[in-house]
Protein backbone atom coordinates (compact mmCIF):
# COMPACT_ATOMS: atom_id res chain seq x y z
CA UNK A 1 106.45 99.11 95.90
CA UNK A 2 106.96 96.65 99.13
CA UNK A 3 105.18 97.20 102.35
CA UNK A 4 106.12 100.00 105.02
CA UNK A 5 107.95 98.53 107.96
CA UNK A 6 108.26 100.41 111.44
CA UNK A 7 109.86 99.72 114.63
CA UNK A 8 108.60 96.92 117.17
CA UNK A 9 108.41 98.09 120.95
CA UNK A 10 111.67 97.67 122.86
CA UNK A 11 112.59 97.36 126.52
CA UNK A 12 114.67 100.69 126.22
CA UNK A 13 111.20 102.50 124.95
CA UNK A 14 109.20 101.51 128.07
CA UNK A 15 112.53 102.51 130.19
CA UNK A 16 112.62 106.01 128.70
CA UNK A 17 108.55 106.10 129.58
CA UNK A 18 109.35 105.13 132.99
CA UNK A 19 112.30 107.49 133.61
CA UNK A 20 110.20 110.61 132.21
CA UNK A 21 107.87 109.91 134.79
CA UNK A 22 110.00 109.71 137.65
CA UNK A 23 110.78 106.13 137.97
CA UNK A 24 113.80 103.66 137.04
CA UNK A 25 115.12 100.47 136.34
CA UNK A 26 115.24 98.64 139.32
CA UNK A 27 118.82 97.32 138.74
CA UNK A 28 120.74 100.27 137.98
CA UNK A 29 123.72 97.74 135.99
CA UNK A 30 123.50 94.46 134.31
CA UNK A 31 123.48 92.57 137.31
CA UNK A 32 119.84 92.85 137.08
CA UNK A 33 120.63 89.95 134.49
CA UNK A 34 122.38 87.70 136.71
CA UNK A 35 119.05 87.33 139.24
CA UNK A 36 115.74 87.05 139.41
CA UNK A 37 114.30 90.42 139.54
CA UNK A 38 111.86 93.01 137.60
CA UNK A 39 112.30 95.85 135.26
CA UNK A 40 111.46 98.70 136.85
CA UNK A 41 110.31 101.05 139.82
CA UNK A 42 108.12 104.26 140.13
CA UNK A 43 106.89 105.36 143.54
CA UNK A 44 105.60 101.98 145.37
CA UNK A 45 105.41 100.01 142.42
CA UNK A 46 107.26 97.47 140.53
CA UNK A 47 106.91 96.64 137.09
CA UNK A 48 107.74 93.96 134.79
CA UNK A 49 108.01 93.72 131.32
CA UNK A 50 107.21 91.00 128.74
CA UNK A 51 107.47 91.41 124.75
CA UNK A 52 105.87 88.95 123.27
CA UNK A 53 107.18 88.03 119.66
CA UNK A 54 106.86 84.16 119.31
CA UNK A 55 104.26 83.05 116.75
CA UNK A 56 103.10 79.95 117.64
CA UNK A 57 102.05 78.91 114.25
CA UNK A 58 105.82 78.33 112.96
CA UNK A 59 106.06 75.42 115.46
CA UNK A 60 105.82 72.13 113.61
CA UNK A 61 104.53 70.98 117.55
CA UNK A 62 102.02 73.82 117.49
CA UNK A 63 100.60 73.68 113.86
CA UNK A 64 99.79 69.47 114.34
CA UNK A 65 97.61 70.79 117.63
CA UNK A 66 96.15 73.81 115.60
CA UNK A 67 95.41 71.29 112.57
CA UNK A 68 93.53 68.10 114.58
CA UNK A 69 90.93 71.14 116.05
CA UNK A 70 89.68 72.77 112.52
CA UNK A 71 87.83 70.25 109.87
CA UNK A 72 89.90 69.85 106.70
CA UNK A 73 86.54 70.54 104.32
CA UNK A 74 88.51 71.84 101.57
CA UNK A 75 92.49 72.73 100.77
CA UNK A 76 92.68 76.05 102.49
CA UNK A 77 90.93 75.90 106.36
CA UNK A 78 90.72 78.92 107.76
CA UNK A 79 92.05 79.70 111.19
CA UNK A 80 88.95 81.00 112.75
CA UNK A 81 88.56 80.45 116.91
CA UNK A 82 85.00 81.78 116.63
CA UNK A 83 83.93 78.61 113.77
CA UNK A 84 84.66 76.06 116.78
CA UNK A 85 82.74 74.87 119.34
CA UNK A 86 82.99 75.97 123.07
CA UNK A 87 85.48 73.01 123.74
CA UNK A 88 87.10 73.39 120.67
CA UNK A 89 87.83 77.27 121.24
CA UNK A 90 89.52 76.00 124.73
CA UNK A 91 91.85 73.87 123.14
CA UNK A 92 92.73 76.37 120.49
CA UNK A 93 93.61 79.21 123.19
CA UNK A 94 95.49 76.63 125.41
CA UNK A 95 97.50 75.92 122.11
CA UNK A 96 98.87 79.44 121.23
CA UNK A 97 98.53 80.82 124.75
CA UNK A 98 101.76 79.28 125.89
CA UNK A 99 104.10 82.39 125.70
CA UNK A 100 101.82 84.65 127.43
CA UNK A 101 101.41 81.99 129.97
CA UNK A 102 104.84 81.49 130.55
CA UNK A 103 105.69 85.17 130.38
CA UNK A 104 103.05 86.12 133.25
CA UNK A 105 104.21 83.27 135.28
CA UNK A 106 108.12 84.60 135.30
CA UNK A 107 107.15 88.10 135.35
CA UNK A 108 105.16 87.05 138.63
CA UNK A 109 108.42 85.01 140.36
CA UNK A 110 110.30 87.80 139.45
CA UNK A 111 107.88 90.67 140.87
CA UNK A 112 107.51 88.41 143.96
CA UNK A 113 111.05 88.18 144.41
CA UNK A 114 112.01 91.73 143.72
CA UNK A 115 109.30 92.82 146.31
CA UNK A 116 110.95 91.13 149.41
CA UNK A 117 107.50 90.45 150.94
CA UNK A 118 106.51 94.12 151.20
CA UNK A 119 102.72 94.27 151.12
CA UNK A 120 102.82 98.06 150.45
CA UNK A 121 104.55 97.20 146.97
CA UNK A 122 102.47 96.87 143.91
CA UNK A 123 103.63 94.75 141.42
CA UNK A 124 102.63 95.46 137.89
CA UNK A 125 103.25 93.77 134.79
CA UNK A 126 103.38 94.83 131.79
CA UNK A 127 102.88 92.40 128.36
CA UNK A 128 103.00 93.58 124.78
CA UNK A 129 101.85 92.40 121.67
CA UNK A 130 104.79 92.50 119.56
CA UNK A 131 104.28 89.92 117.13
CA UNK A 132 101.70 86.93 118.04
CA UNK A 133 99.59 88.09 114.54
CA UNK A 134 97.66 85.01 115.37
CA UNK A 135 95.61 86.75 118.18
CA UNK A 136 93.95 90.15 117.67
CA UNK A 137 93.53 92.76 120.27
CA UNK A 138 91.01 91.63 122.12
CA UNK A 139 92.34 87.89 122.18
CA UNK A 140 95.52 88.71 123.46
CA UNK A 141 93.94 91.11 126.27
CA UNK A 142 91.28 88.16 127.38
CA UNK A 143 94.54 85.59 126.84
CA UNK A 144 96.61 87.90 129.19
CA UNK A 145 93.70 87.98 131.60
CA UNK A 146 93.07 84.97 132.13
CA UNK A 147 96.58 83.49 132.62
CA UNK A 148 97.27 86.59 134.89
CA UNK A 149 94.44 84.97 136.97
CA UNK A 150 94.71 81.33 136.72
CA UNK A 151 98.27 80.58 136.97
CA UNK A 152 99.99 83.41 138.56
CA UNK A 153 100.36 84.83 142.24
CA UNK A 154 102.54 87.85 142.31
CA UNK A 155 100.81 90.53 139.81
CA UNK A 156 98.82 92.86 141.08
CA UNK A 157 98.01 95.19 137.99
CA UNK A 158 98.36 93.68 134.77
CA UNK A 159 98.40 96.05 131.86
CA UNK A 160 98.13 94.50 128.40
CA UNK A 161 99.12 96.59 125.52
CA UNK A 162 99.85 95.62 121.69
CA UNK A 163 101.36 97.14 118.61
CA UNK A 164 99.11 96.21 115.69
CA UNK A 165 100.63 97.73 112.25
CA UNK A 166 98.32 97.97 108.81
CA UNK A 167 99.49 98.50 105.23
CA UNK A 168 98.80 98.48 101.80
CA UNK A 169 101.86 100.24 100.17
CA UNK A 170 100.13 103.33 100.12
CA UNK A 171 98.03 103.49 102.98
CA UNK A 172 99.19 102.84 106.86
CA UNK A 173 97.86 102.85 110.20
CA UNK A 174 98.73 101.55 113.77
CA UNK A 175 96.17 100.58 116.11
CA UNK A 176 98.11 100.52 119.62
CA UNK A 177 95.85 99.71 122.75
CA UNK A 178 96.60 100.03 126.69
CA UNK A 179 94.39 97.97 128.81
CA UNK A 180 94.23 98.06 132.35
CA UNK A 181 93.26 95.15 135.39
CA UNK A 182 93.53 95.01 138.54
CA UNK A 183 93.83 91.75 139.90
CA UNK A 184 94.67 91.83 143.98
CA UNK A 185 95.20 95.85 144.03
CA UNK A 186 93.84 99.08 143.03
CA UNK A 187 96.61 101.63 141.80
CA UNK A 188 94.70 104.06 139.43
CA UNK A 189 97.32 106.79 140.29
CA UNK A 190 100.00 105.13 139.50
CA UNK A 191 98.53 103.23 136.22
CA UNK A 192 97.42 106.83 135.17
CA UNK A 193 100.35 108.30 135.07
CA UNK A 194 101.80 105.10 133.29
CA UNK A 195 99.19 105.50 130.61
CA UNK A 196 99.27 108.88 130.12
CA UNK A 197 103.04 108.99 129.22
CA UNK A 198 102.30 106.23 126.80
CA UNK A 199 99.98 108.42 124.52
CA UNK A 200 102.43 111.16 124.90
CA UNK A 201 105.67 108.30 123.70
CA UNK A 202 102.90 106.59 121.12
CA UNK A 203 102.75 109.73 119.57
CA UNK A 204 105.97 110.50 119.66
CA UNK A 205 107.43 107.12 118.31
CA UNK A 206 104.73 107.17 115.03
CA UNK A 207 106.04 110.44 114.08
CA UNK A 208 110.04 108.88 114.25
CA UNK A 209 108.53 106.16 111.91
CA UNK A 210 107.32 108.67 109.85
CA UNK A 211 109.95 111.16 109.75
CA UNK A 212 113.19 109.06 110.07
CA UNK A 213 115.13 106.99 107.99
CA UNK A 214 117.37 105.74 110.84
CA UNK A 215 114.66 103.98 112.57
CA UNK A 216 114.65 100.14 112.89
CA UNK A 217 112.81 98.72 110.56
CA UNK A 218 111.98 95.04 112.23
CA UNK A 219 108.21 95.35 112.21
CA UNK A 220 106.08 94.25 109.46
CA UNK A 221 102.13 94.68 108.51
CA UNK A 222 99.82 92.43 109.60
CA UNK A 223 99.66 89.44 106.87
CA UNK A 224 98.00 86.08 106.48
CA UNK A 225 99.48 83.53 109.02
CA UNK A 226 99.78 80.08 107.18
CA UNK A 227 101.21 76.35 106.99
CA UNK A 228 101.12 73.57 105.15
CA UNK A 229 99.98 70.35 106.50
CA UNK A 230 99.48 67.32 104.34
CA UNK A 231 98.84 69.40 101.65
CA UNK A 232 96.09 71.55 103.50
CA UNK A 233 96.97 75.45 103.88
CA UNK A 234 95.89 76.62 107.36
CA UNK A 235 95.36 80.30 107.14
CA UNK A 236 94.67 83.26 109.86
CA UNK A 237 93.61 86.23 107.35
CA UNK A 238 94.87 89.51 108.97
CA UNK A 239 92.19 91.72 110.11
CA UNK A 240 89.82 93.78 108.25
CA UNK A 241 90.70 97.94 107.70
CA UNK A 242 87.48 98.01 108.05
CA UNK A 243 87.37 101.38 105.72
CA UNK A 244 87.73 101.77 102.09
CA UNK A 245 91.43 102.79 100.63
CA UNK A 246 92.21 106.41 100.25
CA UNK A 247 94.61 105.54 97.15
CA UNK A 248 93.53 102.35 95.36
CA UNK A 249 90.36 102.72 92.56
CA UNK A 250 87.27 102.43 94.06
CA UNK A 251 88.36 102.20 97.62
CA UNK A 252 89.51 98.41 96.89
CA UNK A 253 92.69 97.25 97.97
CA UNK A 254 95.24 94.64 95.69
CA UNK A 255 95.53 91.20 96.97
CA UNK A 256 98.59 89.46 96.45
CA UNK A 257 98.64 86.43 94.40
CA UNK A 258 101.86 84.27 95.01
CA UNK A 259 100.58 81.39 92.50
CA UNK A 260 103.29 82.53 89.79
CA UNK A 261 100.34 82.26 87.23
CA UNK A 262 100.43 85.18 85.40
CA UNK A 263 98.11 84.01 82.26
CA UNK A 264 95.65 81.09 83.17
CA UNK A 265 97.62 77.84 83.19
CA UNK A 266 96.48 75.29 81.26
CA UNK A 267 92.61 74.08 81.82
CA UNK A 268 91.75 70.83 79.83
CA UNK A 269 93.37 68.73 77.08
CA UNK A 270 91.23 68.55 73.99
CA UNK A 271 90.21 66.31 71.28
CA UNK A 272 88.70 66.90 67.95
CA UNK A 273 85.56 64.82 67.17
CA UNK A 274 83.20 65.21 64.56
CA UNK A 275 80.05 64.33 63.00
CA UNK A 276 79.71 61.84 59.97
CA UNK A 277 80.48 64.46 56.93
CA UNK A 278 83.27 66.31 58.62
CA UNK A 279 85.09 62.99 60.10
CA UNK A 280 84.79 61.69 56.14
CA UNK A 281 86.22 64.55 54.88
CA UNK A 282 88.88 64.48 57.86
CA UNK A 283 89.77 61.11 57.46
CA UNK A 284 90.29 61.71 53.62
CA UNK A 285 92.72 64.57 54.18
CA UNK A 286 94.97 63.31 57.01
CA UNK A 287 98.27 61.30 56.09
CA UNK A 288 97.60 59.34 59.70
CA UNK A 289 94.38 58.61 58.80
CA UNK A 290 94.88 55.58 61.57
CA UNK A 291 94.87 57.87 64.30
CA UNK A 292 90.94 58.31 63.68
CA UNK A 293 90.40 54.17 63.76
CA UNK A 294 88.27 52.36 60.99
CA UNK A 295 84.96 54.19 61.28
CA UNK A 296 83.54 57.10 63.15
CA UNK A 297 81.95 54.80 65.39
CA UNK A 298 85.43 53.17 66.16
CA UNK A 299 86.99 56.48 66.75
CA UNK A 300 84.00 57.36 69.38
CA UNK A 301 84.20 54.50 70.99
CA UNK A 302 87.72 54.98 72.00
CA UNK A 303 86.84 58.46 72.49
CA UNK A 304 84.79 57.51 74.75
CA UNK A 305 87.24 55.44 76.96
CA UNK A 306 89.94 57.70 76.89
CA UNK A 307 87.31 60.41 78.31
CA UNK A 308 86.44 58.09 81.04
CA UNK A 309 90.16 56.80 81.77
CA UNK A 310 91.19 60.74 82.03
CA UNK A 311 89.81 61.28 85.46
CA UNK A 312 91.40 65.02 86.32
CA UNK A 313 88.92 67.76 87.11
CA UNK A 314 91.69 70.37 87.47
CA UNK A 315 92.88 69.18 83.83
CA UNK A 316 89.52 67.48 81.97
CA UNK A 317 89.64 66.12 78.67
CA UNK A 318 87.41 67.78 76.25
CA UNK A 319 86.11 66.66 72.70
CA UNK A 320 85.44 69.55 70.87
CA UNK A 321 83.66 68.88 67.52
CA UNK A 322 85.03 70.06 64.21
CA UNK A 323 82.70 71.24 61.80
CA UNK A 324 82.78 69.63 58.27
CA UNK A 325 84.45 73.19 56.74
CA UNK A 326 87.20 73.06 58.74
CA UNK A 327 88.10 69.50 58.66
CA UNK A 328 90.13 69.16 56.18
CA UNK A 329 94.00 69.03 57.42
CA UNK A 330 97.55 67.89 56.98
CA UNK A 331 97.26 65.34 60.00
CA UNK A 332 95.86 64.43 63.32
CA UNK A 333 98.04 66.97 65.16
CA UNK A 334 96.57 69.84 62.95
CA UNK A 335 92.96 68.62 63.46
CA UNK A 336 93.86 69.02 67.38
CA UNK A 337 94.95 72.38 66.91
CA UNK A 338 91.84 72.95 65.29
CA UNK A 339 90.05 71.78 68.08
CA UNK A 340 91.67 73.71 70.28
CA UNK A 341 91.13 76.63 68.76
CA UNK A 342 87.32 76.13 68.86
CA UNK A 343 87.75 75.33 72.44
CA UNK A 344 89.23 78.90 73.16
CA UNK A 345 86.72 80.92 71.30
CA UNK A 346 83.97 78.81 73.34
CA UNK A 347 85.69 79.10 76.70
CA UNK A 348 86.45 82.93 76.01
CA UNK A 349 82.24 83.51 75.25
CA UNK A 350 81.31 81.68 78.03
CA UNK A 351 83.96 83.78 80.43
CA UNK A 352 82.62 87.01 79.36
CA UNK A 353 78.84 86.15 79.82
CA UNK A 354 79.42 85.06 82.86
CA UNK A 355 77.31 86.01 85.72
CA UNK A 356 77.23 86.17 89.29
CA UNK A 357 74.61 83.46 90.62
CA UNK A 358 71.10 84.77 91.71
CA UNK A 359 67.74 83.01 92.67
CA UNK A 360 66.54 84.83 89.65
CA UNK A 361 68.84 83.15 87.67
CA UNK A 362 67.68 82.11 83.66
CA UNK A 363 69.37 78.81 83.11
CA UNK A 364 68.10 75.50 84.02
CA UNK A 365 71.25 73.70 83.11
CA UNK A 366 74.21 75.86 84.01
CA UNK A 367 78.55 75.35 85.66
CA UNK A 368 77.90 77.01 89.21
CA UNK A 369 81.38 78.25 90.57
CA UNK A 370 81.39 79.08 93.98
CA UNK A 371 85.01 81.05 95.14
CA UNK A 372 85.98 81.59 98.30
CA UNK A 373 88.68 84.31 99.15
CA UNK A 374 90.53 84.12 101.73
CA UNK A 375 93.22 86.55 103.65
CA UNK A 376 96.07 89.05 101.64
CA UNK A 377 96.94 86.23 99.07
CA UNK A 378 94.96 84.75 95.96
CA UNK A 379 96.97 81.65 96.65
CA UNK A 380 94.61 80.69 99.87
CA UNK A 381 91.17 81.06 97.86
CA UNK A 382 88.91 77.84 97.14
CA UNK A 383 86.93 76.81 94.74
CA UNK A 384 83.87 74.77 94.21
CA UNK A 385 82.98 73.83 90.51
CA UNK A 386 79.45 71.87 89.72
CA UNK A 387 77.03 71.16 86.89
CA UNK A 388 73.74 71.82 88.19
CA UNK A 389 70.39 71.08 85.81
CA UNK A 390 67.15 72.10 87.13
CA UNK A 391 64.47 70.29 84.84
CA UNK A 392 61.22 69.65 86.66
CA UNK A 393 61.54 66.30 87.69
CA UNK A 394 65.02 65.46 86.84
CA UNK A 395 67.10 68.31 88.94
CA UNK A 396 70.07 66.91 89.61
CA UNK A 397 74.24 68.57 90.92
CA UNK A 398 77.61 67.22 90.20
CA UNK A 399 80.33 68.27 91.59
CA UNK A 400 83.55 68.32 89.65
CA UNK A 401 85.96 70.36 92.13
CA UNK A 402 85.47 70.52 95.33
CA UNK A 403 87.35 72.84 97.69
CA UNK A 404 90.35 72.78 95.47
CA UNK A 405 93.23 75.95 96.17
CA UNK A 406 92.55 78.00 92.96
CA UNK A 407 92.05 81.47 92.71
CA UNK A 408 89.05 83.00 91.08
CA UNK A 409 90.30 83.26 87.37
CA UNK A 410 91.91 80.17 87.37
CA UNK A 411 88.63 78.57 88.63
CA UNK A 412 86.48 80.52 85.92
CA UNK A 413 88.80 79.25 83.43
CA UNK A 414 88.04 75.58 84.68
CA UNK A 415 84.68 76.30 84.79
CA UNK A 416 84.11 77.36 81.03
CA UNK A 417 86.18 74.15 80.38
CA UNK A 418 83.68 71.88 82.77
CA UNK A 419 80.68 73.97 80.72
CA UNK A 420 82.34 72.97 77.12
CA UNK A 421 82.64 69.57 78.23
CA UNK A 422 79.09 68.62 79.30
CA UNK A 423 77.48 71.37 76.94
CA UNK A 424 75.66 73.31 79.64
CA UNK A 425 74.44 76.51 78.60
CA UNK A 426 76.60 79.32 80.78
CA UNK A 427 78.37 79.78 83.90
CA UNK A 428 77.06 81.30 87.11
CA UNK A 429 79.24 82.35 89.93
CA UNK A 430 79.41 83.30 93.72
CA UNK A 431 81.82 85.03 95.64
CA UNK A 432 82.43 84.63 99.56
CA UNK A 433 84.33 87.09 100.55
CA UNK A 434 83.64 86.63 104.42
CA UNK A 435 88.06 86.26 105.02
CA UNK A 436 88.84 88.30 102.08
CA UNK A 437 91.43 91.21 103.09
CA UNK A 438 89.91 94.46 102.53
């Protein structure tokens, strides 16, 4: 089932709110077009409007900025304005500020212009969330504030209002806010009214979106905002409901996962060693016995080298030892397969036993996986893969992946293969689920 869409705010929705409430465009033609005027008018008052639907984050120009301010730890960084530092979170809000700022400073030319001078007027603008997903409410409003006072003039009133859509398939809701300021000039009476109207047309426009097929369908959910830089996902995770699903089991919702695995992709190349009776009887048995060198020492010995040339964490290689009653094959290819096939059943027992990671943990020498899930889509998430051995007097931790995109089953897969490799004795893991969409 695909996600609910409804219908983003238009200028013709704000004009029917103003003409219910005794007001009207200010322009009564197109001509309005051809000079620099405002919107509207109701009683002493005129208003401008700005819909704001740029997202700064498709920008090439704008995602190099956003990318030099958050530390590239790991392969995903999440977009996060409250991780940074004072200075940092300056430079962040002057980079995706810029069309609020320049839609306050036209809508205050234009309210300056329209009003002719007349200190009696109050001009009021209007500015709407209606598709920056990179700010959330209460971003936008303090955004909208402070350009309002900083780098405009003309506004009097500035009223700040969003549409902010959730779904899951099944469940939906919209939060829609109205916030009020008055900058150079009180006009409660007149904002009041305004506000009013727009709980009565709120209410009003949901149940179209509910009720009517013939409704534009432009708007989408909120979703993770993302680009790729240098091979480092930036990623704004969309809100949190911040309640439990009515529909989906256990009040969890489905993430998407847009990695195209569907079965665990493959987690290590393997080969078959073996222990003096089984690589006798192996060697015996094989019709390219040269593939398994002179002596069992030879064969370890290259082994060995072709373990240490094969530097790939997200791919190790494995020897996996072949017991002496099932070493007897057709050829080297078959005593792989073989191999393999131990592999599996190890990598499936240590996958089940797994356990999340606790300070009361059992194992002294265990594959820690720490995941990190981030946002709508499994394809953000992190992983962190070690080998950590806790003897008295000999702890040491070795990191094998670190920070790589994976999602969580791929990275338990790698994990079991990690835990094969060195022989540690199980897997542990930890979830952060501090960006997680829930």
């Amino acid at each position: 089932m695909e996600y609910l869409k409804i219908s983003k705010l238009t200028e013709a929705d704000f004009e029917d709110i103003f003409v219910r409430i005794g007001g009207s465009r200010y322009s009564p033609d197109h001509s309005r077009e051809k000079t620099l005027n405002c919107d509207f008018k109701f009683r002493n008052a005129l208003v401008e409007l700005k819909l704001i639907d740029e997202e700064p984050a498709e920008k090439v120009t704008k995602q190099e900025k956003l990318a030099q301010i958050f530390e590239r730890t790991a392969k995903t960084v999440v977009i996060d304005p409250y991780r940074l530092s004072k200075q940092d979170q300056t430079k962040y809000y002057r980079i995706i500020e810029t069309p609020i700022k320049n839609a306050l400073k036209t809508a205050s030319k234009q309210l300056k212009t329209s009003a002719c001078g007349d200190a009696n007027i109050i001009k009021i603008a209007i500015i709407v969330n209606n598709g920056l997903s990179l700010m959330l409410p209460e971003e936008f409003d303090e955004v909208a504030l402070k350009c309002a006072r900083n780098d405009t003039s003309g506004i009097d009133v500035l009223i700040v209002c969003g549409l902010y859509f959730y779904c899951d398939r099944f469940d939906s809701f919209t939060f829609l806010n109205f916030e009020k300021h008055y900058l150079r000039k009180k006009a409660e009476d007149i904002v009041d009214i305004i506000h009013e109207e727009w709980a009565k047309f709120i209410t009003e426009f949901m149940t179209r979106q509910l009720h009517e097929d013939n409704q534009p369908r432009d708007k989408e959910p909120l979703k993770d905002i993302s680009f790729m830089l240098d091979d480092v996902l930036y990623v704004k995770p969309p809100p949190k409901w911040g309640k439990p699903s009515t529909f989906w089991r256990g009040g969890i919702r489905p993430r998407e996962d847009s990695t195209g695995y569907t079965k665990c992709p493959p987690i290590a190349s393997v080969l078959p060693t073996f222990e003096s009776k089984a690589y006798d009887i192996a060697k015996a048995s094989i019709f390219d016995d040269w593939r398994l060198r002179g002596s069992l020492t030879d064969y370890k010995n290259w082994q060995q080298k072709e373990v240490l040339q094969h530097i790939n964490s997200l791919r190790p290689l494995v020897p996996v030892e072949i017991p002496a009653d099932l070493a007897s094959a057709k050829s080297y290819k078959d005593l792989t397969q073989i191999a393999i096939d131990i592999f599996h059943t190890r990598i499936r027992q240590l996958i089940e036993k797994s356990s999340e990671y606790s300070d009361q943990h059992q194992s002294l020498d265990y594959i820690l996986l720490s995941s990190i899930e981030i946002g709508l889509d499994k394809a953000n998430d992190i992983a962190f893969i070690s080998h950590e051995m806790e003897f008295p007097g000999i702890e040491k931790s070795l990191t094998f992946i670190d920070g790589e995109r994976l999602k969580f089953e791929h990275a338990l897969g790698l994990a079991a293969a990690h835990c094969v490799r060195v022989g540690a004795n199980c897997i542990y893991y930890e979830k952060d689920e501090t960006y997680k969409w829930v």
